[in-house]
C-alpha atoms as a PDB file:
ATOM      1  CA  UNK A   1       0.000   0.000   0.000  1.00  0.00           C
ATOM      2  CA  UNK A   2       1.579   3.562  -0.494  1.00  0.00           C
ATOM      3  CA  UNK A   3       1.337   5.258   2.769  1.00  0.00           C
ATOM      4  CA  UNK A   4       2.589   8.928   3.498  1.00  0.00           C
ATOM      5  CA  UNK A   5       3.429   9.753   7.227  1.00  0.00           C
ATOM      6  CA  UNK A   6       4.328  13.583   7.943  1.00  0.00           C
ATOM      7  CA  UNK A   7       5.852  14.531  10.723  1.00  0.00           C
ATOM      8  CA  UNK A   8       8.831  12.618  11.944  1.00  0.00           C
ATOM      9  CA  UNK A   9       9.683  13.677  15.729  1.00  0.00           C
ATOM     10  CA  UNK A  10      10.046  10.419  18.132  1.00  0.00           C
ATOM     11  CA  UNK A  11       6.510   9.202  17.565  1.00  0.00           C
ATOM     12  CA  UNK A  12       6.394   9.704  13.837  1.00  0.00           C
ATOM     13  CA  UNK A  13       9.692   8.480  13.034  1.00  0.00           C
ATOM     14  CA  UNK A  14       9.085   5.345  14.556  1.00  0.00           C
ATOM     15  CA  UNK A  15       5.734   5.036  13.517  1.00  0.00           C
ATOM     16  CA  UNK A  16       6.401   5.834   9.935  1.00  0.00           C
ATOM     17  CA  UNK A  17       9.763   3.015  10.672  1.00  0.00           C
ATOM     18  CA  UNK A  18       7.231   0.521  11.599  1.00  0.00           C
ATOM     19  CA  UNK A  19       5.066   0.608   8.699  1.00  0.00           C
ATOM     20  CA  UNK A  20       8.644   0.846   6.201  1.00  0.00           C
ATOM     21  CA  UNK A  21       9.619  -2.252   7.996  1.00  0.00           C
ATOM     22  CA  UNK A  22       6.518  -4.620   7.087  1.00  0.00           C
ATOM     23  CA  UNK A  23       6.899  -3.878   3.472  1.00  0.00           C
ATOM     24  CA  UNK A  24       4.625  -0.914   3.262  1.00  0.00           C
ATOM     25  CA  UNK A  25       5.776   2.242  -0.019  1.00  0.00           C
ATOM     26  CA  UNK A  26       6.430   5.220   2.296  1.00  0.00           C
ATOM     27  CA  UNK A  27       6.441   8.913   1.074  1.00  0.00           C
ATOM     28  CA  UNK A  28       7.225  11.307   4.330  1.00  0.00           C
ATOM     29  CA  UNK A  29       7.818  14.619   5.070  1.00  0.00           C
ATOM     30  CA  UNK A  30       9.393  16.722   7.735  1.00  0.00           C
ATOM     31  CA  UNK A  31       9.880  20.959   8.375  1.00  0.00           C
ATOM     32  CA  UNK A  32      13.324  19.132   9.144  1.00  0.00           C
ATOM     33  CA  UNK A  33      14.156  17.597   6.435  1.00  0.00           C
ATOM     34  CA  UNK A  34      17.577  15.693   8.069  1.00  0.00           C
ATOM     35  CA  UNK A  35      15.281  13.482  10.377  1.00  0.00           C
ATOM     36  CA  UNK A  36      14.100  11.673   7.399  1.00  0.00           C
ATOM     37  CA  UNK A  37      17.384  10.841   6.237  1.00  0.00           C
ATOM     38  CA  UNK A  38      17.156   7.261   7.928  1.00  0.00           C
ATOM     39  CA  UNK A  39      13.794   6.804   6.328  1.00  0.00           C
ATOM     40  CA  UNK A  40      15.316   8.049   2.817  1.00  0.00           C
ATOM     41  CA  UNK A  41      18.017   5.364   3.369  1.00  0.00           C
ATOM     42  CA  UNK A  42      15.633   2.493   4.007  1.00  0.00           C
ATOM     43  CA  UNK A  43      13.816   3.185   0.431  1.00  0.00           C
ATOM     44  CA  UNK A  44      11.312   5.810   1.448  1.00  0.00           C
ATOM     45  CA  UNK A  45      10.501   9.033  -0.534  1.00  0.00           C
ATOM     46  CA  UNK A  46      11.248  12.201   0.458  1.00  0.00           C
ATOM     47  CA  UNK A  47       8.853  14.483  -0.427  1.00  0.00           C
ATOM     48  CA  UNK A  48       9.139  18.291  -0.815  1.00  0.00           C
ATOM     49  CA  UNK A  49       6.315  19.611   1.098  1.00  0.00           C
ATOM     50  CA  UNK A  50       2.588  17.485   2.423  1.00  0.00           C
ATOM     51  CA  UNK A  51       0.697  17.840  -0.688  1.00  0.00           C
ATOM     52  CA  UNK A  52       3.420  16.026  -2.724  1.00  0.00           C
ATOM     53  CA  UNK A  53       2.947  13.368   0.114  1.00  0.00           C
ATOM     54  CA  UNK A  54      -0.915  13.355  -0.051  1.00  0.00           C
ATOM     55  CA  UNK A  55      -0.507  13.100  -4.189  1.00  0.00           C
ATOM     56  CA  UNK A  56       1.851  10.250  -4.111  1.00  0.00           C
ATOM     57  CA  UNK A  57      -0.440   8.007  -1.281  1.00  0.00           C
ATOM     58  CA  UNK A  58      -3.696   6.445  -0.729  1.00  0.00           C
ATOM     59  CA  UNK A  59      -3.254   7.132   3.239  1.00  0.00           C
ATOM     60  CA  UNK A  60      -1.566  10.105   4.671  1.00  0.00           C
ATOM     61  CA  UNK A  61      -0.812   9.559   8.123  1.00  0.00           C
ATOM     62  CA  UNK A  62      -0.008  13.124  10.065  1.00  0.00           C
ATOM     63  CA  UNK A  63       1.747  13.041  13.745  1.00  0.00           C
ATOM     64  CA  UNK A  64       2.716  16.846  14.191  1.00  0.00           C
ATOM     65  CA  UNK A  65       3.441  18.235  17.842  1.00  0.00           C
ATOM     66  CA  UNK A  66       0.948  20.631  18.254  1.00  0.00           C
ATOM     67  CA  UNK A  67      -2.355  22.496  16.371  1.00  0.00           C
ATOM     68  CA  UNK A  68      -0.578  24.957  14.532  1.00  0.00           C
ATOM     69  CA  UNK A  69       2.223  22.621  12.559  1.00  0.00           C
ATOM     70  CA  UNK A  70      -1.125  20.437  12.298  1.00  0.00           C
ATOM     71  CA  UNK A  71      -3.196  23.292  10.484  1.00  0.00           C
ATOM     72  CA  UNK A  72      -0.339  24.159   8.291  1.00  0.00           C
ATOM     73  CA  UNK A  73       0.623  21.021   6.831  1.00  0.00           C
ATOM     74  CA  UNK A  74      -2.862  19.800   6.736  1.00  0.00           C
ATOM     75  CA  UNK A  75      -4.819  23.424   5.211  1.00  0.00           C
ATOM     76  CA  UNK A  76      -1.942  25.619   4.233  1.00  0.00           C
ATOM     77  CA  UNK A  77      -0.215  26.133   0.992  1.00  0.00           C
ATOM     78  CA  UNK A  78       0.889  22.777  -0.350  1.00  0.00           C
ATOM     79  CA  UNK A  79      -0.544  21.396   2.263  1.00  0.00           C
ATOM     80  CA  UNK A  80      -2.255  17.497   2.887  1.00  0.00           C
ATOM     81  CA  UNK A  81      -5.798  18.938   1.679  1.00  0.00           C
ATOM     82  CA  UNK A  82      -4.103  20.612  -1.771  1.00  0.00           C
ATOM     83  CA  UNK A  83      -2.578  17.162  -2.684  1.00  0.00           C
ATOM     84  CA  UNK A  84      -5.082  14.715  -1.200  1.00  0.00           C
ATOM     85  CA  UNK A  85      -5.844  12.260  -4.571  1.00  0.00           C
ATOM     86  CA  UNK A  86      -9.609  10.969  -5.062  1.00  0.00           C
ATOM     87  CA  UNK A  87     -10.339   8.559  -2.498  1.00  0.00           C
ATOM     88  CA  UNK A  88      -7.046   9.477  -0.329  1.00  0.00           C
ATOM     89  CA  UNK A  89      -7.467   9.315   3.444  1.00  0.00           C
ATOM     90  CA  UNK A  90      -6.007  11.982   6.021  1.00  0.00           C
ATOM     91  CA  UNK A  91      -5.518  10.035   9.372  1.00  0.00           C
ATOM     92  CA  UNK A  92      -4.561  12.261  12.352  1.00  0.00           C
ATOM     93  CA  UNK A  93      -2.562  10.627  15.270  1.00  0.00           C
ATOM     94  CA  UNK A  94      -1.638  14.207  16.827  1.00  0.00           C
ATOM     95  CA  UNK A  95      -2.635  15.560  20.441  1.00  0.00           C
ATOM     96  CA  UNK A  96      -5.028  18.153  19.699  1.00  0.00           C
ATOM     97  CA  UNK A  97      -7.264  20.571  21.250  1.00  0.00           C
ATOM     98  CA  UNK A  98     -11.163  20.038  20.315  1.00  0.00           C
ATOM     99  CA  UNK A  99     -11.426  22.944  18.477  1.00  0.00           C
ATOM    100  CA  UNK A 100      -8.495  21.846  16.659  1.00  0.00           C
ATOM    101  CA  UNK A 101     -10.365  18.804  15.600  1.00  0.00           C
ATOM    102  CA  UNK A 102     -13.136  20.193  14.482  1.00  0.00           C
ATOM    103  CA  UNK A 103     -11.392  22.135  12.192  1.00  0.00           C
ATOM    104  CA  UNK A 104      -9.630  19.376  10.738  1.00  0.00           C
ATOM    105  CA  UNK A 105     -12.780  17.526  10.524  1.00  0.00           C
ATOM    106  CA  UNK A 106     -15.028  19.960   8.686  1.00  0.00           C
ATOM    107  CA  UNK A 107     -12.007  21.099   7.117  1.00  0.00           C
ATOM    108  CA  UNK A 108     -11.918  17.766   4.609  1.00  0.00           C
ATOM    109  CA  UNK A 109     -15.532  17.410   5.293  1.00  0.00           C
ATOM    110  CA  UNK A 110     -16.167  20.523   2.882  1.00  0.00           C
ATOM    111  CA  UNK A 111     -13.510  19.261   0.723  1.00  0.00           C
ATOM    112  CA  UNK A 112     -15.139  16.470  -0.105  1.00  0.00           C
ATOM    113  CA  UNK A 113     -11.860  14.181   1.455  1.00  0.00           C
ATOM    114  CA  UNK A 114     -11.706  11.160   3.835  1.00  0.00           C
ATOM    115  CA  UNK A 115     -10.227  12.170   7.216  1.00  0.00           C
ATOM    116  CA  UNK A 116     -10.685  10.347  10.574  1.00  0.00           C
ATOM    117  CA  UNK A 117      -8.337  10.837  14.011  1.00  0.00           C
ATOM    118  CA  UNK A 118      -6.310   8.006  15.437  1.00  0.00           C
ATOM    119  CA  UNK A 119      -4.820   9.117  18.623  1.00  0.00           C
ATOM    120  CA  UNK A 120      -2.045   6.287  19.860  1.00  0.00           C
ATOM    121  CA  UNK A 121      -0.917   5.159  23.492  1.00  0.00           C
ATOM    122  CA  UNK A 122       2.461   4.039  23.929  1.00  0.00           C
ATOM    123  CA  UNK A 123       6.185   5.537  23.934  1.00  0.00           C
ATOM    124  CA  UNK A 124       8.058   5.228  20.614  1.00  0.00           C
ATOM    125  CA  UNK A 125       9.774   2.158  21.486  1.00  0.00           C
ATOM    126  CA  UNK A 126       5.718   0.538  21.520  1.00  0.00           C
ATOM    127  CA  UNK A 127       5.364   2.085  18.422  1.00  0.00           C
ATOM    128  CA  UNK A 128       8.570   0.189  16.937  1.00  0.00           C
ATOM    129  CA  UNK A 129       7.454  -2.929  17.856  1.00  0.00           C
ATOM    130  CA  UNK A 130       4.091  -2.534  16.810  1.00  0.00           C
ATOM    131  CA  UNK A 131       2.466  -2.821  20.251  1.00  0.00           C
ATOM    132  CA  UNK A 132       0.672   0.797  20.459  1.00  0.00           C
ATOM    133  CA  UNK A 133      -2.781   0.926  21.463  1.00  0.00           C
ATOM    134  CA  UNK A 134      -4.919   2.647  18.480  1.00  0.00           C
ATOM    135  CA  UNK A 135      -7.615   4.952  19.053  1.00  0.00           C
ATOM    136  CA  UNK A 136      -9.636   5.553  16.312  1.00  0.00           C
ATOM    137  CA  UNK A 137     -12.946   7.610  15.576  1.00  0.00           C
ATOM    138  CA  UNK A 138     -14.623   8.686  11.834  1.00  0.00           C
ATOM    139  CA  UNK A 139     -16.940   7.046   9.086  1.00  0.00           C
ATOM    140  CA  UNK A 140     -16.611   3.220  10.298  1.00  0.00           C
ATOM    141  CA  UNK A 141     -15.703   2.542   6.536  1.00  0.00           C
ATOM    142  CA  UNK A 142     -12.336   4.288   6.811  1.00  0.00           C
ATOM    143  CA  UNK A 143     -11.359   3.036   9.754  1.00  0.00           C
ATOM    144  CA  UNK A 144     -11.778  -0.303   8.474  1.00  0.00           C
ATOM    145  CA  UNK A 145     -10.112   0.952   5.784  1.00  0.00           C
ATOM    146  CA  UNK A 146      -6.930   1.291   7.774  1.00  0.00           C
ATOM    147  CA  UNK A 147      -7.651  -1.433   9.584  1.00  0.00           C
ATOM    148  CA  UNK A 148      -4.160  -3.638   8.719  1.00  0.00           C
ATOM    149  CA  UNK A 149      -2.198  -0.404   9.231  1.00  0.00           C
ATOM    150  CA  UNK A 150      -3.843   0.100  12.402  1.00  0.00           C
ATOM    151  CA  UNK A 151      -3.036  -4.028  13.229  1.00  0.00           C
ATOM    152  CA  UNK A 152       0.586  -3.176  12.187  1.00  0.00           C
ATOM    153  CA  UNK A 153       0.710  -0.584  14.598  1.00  0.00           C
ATOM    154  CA  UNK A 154      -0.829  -1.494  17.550  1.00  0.00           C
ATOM    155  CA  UNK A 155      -1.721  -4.515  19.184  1.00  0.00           C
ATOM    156  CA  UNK A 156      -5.780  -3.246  19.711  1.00  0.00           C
ATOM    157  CA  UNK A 157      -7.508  -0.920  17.990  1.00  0.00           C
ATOM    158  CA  UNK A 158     -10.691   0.717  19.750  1.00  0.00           C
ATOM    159  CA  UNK A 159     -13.589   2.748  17.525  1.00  0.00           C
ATOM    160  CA  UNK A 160     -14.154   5.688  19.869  1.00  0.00           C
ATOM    161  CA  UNK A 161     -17.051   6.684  17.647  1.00  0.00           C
ATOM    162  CA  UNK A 162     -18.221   8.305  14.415  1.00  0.00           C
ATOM    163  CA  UNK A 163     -17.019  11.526  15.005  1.00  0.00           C
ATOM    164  CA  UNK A 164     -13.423  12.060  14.906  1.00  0.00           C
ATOM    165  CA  UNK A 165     -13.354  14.509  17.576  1.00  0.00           C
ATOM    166  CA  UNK A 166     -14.212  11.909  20.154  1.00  0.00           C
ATOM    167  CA  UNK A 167     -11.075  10.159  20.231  1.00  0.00           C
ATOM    168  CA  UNK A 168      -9.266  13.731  20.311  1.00  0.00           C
ATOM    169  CA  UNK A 169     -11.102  13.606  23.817  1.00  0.00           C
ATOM    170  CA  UNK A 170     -10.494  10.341  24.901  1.00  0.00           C
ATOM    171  CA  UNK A 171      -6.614  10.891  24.278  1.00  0.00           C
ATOM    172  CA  UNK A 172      -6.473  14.156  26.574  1.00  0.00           C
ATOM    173  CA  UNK A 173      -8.259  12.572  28.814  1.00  0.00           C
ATOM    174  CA  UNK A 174      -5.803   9.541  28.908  1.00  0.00           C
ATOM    175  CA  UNK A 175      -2.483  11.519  28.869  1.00  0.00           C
ATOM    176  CA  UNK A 176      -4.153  13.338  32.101  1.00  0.00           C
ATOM    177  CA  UNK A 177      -4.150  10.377  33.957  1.00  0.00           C
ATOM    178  CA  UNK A 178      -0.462   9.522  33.221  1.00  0.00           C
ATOM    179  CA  UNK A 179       0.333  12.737  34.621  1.00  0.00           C
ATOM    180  CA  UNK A 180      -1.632  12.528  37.779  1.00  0.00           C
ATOM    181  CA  UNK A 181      -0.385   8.550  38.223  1.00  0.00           C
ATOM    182  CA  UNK A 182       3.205  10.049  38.299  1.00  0.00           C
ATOM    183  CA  UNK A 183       2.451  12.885  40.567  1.00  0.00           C
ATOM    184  CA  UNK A 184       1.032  10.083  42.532  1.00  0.00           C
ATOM    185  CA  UNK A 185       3.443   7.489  42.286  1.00  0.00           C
ATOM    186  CA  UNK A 186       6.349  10.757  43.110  1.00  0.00           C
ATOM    187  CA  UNK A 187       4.392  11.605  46.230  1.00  0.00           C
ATOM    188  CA  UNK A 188       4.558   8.133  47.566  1.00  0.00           C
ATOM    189  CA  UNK A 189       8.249   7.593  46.736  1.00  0.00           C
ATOM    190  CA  UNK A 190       8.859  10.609  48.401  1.00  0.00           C
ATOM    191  CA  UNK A 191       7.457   9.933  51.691  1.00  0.00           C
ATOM    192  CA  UNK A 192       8.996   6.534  51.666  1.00  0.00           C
ATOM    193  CA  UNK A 193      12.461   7.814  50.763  1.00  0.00           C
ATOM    194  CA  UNK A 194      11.755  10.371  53.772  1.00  0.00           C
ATOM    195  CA  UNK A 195      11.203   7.596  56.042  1.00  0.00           C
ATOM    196  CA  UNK A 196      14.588   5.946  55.252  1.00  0.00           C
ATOM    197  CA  UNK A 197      12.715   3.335  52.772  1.00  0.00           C
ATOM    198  CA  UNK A 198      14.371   2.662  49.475  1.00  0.00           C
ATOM    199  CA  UNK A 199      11.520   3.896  46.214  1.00  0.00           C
ATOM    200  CA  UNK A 200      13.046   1.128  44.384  1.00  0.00           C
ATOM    201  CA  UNK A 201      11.438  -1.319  47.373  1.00  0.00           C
ATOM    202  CA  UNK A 202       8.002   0.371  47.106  1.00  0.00           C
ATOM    203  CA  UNK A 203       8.175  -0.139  43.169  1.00  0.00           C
ATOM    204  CA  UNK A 204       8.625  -3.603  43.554  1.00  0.00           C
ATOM    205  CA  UNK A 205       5.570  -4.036  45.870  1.00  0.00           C
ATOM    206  CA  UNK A 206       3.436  -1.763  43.682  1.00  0.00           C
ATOM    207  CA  UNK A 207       4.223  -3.508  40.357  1.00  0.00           C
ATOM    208  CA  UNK A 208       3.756  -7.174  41.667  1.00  0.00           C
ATOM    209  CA  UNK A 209       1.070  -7.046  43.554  1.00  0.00           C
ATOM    210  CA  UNK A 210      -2.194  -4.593  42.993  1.00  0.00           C
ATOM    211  CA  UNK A 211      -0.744  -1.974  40.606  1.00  0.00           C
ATOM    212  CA  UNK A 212       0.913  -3.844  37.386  1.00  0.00           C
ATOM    213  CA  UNK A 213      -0.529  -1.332  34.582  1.00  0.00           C
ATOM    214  CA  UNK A 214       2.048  -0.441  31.772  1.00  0.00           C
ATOM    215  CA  UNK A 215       1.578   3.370  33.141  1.00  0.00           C
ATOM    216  CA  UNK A 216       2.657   2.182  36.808  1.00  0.00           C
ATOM    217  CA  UNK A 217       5.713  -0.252  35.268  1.00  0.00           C
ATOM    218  CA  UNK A 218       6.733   1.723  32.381  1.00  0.00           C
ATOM    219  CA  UNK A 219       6.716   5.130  34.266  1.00  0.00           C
ATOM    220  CA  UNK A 220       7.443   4.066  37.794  1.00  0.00           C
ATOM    221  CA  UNK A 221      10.908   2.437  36.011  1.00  0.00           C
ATOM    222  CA  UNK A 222      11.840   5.605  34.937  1.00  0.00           C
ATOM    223  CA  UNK A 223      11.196   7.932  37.746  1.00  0.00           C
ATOM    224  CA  UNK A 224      13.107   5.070  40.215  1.00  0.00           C
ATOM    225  CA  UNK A 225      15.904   5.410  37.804  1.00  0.00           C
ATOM    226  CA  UNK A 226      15.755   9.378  37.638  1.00  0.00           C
ATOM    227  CA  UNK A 227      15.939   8.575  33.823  1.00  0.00           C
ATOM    228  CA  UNK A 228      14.915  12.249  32.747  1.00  0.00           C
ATOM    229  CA  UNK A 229      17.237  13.066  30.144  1.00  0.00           C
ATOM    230  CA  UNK A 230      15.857  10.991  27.102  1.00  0.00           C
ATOM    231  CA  UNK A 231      12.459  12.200  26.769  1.00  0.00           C
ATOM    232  CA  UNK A 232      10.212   9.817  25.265  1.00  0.00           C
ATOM    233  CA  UNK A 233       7.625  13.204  25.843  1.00  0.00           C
ATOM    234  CA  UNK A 234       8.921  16.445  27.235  1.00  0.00           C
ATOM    235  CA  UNK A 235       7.359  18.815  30.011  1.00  0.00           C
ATOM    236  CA  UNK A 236       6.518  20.674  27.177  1.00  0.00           C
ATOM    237  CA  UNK A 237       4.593  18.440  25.425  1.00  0.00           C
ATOM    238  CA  UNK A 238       3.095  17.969  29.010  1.00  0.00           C
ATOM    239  CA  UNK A 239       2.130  21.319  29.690  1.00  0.00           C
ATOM    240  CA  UNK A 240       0.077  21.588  26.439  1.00  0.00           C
ATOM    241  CA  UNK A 241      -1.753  18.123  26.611  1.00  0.00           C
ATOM    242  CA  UNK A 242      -2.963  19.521  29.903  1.00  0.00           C
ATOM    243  CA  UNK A 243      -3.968  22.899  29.606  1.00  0.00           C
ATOM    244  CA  UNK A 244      -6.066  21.445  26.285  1.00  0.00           C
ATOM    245  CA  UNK A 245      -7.709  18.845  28.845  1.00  0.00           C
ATOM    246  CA  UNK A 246      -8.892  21.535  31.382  1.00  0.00           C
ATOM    247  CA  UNK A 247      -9.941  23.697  27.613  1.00  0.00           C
ATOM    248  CA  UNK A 248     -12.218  20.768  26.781  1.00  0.00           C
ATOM    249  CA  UNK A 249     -13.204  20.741  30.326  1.00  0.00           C
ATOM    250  CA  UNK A 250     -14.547  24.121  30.170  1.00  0.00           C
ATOM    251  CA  UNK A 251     -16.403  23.340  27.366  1.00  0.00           C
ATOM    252  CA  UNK A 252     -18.055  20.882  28.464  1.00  0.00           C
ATOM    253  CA  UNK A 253     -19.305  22.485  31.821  1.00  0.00           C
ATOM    254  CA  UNK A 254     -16.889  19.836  33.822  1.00  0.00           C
ATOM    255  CA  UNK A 255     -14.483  21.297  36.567  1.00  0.00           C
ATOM    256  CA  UNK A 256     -11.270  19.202  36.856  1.00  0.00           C
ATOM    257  CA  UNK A 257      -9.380  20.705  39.657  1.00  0.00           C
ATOM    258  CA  UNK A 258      -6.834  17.872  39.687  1.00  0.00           C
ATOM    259  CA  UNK A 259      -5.886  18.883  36.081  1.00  0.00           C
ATOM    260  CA  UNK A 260      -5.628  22.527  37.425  1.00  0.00           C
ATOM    261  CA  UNK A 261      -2.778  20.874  39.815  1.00  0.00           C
ATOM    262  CA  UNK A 262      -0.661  19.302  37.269  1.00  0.00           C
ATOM    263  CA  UNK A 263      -0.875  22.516  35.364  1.00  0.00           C
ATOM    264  CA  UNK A 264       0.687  24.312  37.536  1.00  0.00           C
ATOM    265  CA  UNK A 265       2.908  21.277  38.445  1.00  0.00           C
ATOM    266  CA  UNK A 266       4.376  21.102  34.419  1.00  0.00           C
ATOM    267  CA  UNK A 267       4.744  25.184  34.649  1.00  0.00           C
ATOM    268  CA  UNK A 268       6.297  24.682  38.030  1.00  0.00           C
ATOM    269  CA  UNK A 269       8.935  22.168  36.514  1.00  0.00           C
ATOM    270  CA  UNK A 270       9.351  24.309  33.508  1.00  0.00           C
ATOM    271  CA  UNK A 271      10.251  27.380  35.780  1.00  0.00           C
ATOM    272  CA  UNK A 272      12.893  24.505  37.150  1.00  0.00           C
ATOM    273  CA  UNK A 273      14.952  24.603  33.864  1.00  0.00           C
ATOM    274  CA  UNK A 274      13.187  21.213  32.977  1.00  0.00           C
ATOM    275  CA  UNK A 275      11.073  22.250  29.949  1.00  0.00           C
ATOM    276  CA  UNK A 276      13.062  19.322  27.680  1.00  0.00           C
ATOM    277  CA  UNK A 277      13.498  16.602  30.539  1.00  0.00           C
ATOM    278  CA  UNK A 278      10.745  13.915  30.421  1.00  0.00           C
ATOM    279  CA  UNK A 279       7.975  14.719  32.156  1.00  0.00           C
ATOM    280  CA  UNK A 280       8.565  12.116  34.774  1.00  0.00           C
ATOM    281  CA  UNK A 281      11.106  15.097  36.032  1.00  0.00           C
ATOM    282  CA  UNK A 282       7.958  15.757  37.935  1.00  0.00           C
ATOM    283  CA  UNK A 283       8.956  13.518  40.518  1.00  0.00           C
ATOM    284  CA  UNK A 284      11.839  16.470  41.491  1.00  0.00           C
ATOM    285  CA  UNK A 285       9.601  18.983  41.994  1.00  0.00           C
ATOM    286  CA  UNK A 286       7.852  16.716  44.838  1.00  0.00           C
ATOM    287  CA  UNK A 287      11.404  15.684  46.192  1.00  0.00           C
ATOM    288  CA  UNK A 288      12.776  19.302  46.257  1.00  0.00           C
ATOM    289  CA  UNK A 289       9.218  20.655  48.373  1.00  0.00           C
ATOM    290  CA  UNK A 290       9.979  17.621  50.581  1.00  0.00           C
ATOM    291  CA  UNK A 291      13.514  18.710  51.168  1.00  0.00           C
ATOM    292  CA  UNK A 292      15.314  16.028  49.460  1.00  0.00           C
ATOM    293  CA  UNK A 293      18.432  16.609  47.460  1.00  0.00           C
ATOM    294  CA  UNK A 294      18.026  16.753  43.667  1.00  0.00           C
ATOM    295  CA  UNK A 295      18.405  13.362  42.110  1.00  0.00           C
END
């Protein structure tokens, strides 16, 4: 199948790796055009801007950081929607706000075009191996449509419904709860470290007995290692996925006053000098109010 992918930061580039791996004819594009070098190498095309992308593919995959590079690749000159062919699909994996969305929806909608969003769960080294989780919402025809991309992916696929904004939602509403499960899990090392009691112990009991999640394993490794300094996600990337969560919380009439706290917790860490760490970096900002030295 020929397959575009634009936007190659962590995510994409192993994403768009992925699909060049299991045999799949890969155009891609990226502002930066070095980082698709290795692509290039492994026989993909490098395309001068999204519409030559779109032109070349019968699925464009997009996973830009934030709704600006989104709106410009997808809506601006020689953009996705300028070069989408008849019958081409637009599938969004960015984080977005909702009104972000929505413009990306009715955006192909009045275009005529096939779009739908699938948001992914996972750090890039899921992605590699194919073992994301795939949330996917649009016409039910497109998504199965995508359906063996989806199944080279990720080891699930869920239909979060027919509009693609939904599983915009469901995605902020996900990445909130990693962020409050490491503010939790950084509280409780912290008052166990206090006490004299090794985190590293209390990871051990949490992850084999009632809390064995990938969010509590994955991310509970990496704060007991203080492994901040090869960001799978920054702060940064934190700080935004938040603030759209407590946006869509607004809209919806919802108050999320636990969302307000990591907020202020991501701004806090970014005042720290830790905009670029990985977001588990958190876990200092609890240690330092508790008087611990940095780790």
């Amino acid at each position: 199948m020929e397959i575009g992918f634009i936007g190659l930061g962590a995510m994409g580039q192993a994403m768009a790796t992925r699909l060049l791996n299991e045999g799949h004819s890969l155009s891609v594009w990226n502002r930066t055009s070095s980082k698709a070098d290795a692509l290039v190498a492994k026989g993909a095309f490098r395309a001068e801007n999204p519409a030559e992308v779109a032109r070349r593919s019968e699925i464009v995959f997009s996973m830009l950081f934030d709704d600006a590079t989104t709106e410009s690749a997808t809506f601006g000159d020689q953009g996705i929607a300028e070069g989408l062919r008849e019958n081409g699909l637009h599938i969004c994996c960015s984080t977005l706000s909702l009104a972000q969305a929505r413009r990306l929806r009715d955006g192909h909608l009045e275009r005529g075009q096939a779009y739908i969003s699938a948001n992914v769960l996972g750090r890039p080294p899921a992605a590699a191996d194919g073992s994301l989780f795939i949330i996917a919402s649009g016409a039910t025809d497109q998504i199965e449509r995508a359906s063996t991309l989806f199944a080279c992916l990720g080891q699930r696929t869920f239909n979060a419904g027919s509009d693609p904004v939904q599983a915009n939602l469901v995605k902020l509403s996900l990445n909130f709860m990693i962020y409050s499960t490491i503010e939790q899990m950084a509280e409780v090392f912290t008052v166990n470290e206090k006490l004299g009691t090794d985190p590293g112990l209390v990871f051990e009991i949490m992850t084999n007995s009632f809390y064995t999640a990938p969010v509590h394993r994955n991310y509970g490794r990496l704060m007991i290692d203080r492994s901040y300094d090869h960001p799978g996600a920054p702060v940064t990337l934190g700080l935004k996925d938040v603030k759209m969560f407590l946006e869509a919380g607004g809209e919806q009439g919802v108050p999320l006053p636990i969302a307000s706290i990591m907020r202020d917790r991501l701004i806090g860490a970014i005042s720290a000098g830790d905009a670029e760490r990985d977001f588990v970096v958190l876990q200092e900002r609890v240690r330092q109010e508790a008087g611990l030295k940095p780790g």
